[in-house]
N, C-alpha and C. Protein backbone atom coordinates (compact mmCIF):
# COMPACT_ATOMS: atom_id res chain seq x y z
N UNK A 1 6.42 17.93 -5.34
CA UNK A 1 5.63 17.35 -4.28
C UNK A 1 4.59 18.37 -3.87
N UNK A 2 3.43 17.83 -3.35
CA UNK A 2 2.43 18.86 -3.13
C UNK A 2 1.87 18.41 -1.84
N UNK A 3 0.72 19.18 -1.28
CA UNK A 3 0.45 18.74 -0.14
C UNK A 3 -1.27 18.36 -0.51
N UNK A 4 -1.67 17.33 0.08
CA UNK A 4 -2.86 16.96 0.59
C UNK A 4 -3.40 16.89 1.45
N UNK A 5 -4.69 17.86 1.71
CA UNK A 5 -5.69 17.98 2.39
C UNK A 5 -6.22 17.00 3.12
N UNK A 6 -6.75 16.03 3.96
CA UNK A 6 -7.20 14.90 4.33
C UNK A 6 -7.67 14.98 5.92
N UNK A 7 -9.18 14.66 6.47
CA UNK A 7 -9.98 14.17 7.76
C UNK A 7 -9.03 14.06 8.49
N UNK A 8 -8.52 14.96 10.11
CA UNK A 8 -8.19 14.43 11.29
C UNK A 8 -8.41 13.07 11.21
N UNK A 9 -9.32 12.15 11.05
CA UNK A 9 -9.44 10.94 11.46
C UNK A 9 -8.88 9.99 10.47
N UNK A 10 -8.77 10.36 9.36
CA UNK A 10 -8.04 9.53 8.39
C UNK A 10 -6.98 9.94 8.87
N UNK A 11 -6.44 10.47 9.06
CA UNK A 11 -4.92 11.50 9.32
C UNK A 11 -4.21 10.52 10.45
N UNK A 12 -5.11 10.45 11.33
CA UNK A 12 -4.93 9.38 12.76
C UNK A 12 -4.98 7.86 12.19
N UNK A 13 -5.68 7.39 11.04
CA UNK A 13 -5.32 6.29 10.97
C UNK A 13 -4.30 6.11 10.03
N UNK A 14 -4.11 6.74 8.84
CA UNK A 14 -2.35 6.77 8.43
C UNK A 14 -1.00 6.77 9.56
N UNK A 15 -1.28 7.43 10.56
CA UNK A 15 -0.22 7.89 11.59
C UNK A 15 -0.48 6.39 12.03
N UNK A 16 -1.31 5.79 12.88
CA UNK A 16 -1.53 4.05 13.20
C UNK A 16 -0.46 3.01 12.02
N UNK A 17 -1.28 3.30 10.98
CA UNK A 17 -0.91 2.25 10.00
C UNK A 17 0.62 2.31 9.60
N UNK A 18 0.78 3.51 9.72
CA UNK A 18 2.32 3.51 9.22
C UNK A 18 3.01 3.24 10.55
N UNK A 19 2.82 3.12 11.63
CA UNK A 19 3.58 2.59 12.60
C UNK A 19 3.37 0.90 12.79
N UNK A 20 2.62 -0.02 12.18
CA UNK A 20 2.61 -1.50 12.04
C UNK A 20 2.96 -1.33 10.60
N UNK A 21 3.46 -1.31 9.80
CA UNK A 21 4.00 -0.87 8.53
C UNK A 21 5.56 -0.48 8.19
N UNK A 22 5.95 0.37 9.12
CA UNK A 22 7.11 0.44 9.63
C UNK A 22 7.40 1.47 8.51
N UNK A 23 6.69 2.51 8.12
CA UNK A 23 6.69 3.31 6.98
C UNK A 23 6.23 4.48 7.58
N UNK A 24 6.99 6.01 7.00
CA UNK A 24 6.44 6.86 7.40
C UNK A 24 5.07 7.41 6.95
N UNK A 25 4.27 8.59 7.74
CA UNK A 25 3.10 8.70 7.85
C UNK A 25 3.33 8.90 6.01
N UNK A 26 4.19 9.70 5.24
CA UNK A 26 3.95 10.32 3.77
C UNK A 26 3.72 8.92 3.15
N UNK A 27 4.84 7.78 3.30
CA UNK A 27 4.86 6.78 2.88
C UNK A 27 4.10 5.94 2.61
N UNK A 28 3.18 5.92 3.80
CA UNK A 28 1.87 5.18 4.01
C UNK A 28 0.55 5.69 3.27
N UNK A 29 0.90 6.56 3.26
CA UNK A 29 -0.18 7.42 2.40
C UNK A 29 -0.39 7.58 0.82
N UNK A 30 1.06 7.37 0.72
CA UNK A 30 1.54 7.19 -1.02
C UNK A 30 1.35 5.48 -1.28
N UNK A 31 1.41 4.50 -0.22
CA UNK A 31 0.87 3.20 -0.72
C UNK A 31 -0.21 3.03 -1.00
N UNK A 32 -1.33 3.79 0.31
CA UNK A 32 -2.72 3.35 0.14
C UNK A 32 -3.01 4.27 -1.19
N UNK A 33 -2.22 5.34 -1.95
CA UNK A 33 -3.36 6.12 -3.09
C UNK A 33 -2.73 5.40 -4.20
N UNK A 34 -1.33 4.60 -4.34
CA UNK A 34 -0.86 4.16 -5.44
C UNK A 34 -2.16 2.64 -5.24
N UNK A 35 -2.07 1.92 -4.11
CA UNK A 35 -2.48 0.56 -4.24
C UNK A 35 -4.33 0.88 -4.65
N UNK A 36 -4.63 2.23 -3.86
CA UNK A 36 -6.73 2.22 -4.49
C UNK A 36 -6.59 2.90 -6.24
N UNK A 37 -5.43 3.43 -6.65
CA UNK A 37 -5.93 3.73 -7.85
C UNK A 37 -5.37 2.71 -8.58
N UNK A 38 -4.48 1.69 -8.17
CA UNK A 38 -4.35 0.49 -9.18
C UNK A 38 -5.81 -0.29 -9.15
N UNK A 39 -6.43 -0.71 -7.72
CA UNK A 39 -7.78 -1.54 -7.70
C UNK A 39 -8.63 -0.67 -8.49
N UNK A 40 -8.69 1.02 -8.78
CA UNK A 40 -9.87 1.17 -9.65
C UNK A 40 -9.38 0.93 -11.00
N UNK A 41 -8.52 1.18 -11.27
CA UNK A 41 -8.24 0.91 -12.61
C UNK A 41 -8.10 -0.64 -13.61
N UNK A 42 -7.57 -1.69 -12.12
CA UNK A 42 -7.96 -2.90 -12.49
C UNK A 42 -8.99 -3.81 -11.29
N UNK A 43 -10.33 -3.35 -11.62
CA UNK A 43 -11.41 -3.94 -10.61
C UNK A 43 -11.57 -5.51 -10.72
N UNK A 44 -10.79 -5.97 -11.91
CA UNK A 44 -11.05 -7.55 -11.93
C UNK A 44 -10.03 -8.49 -10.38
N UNK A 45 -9.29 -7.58 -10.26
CA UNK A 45 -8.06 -8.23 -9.85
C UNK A 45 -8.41 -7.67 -8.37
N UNK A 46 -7.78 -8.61 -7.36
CA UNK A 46 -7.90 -8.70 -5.93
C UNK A 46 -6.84 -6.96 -5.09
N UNK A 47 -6.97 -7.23 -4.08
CA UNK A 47 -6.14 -6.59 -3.91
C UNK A 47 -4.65 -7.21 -3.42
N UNK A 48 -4.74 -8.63 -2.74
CA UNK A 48 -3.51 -9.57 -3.19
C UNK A 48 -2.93 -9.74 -4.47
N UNK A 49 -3.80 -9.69 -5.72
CA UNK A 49 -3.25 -9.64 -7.06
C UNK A 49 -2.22 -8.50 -7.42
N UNK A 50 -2.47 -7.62 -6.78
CA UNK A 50 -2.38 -6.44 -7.36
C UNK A 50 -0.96 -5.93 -6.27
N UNK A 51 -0.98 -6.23 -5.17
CA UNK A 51 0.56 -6.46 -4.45
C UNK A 51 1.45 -7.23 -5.18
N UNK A 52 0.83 -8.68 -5.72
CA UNK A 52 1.83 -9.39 -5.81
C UNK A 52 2.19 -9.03 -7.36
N UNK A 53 1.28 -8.48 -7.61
CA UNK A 53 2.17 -7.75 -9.71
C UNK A 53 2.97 -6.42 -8.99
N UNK A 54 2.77 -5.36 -8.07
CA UNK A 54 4.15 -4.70 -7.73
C UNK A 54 5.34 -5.52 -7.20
N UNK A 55 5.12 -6.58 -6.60
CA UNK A 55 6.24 -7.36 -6.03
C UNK A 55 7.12 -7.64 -7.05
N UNK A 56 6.37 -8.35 -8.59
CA UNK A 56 7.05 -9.19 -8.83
C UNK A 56 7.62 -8.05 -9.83
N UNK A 57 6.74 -6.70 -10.02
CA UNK A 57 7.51 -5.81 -10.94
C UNK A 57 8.69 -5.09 -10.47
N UNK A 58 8.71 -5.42 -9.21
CA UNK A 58 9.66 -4.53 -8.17
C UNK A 58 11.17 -5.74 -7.94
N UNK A 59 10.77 -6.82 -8.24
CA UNK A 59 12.05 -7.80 -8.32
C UNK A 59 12.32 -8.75 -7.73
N UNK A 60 10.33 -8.74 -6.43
CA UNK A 60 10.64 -9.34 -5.38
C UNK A 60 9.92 -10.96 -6.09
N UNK A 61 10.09 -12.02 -4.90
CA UNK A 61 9.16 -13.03 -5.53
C UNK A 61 8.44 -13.31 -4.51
N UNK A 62 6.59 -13.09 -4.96
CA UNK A 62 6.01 -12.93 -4.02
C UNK A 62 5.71 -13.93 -3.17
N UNK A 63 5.95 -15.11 -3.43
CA UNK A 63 5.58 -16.64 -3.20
C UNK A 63 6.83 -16.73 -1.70
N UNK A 64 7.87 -16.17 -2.19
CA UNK A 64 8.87 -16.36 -1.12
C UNK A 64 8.74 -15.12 -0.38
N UNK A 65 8.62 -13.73 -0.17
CA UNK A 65 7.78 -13.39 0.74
C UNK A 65 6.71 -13.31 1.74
N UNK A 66 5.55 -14.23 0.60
CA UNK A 66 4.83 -14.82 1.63
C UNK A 66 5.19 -15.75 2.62
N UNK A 67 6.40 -16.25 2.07
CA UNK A 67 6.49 -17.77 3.42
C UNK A 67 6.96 -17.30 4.24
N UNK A 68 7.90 -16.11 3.88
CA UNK A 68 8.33 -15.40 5.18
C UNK A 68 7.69 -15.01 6.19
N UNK A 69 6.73 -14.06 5.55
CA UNK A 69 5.20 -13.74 6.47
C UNK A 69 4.71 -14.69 7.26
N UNK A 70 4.80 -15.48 7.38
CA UNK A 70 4.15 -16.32 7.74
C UNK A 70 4.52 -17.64 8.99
């Protein structure tokens, strides 16, 4: 594990986000760099696309999560 450098103000909005997230500040931080380097690597695909291919690689089904959400 290493540490990253990152803006007071980004810093403050990880600390935000991971509290409606319900994820810690590291946690939150490891979603948003896993979820922007999947969108650069696949720019065709949404960023809903691209949740719902970890969902469904992760075991979840995203269709029935969403209804939950909701």
């Amino acid at each position: 594990m290493g540490i990253v450098n990152i803006e007071d103000e980004l810093h403050e909005q990880l600390r935000k986000a991971s509290k409606v997230s319900c994820r810690s500040i590291n946690a939150q931080a490891a979603f948003w760099i896993r979820v922007g380097m999947l969108c650069e690597m696949n720019p065709q695909m949404s960023f809903q696309d691209i949740v719902a291919r970890q969902l469904r690689e992760a075991g979840v089904d995203p269709a029935l999560a969403g209804a939950m959400a909701g």
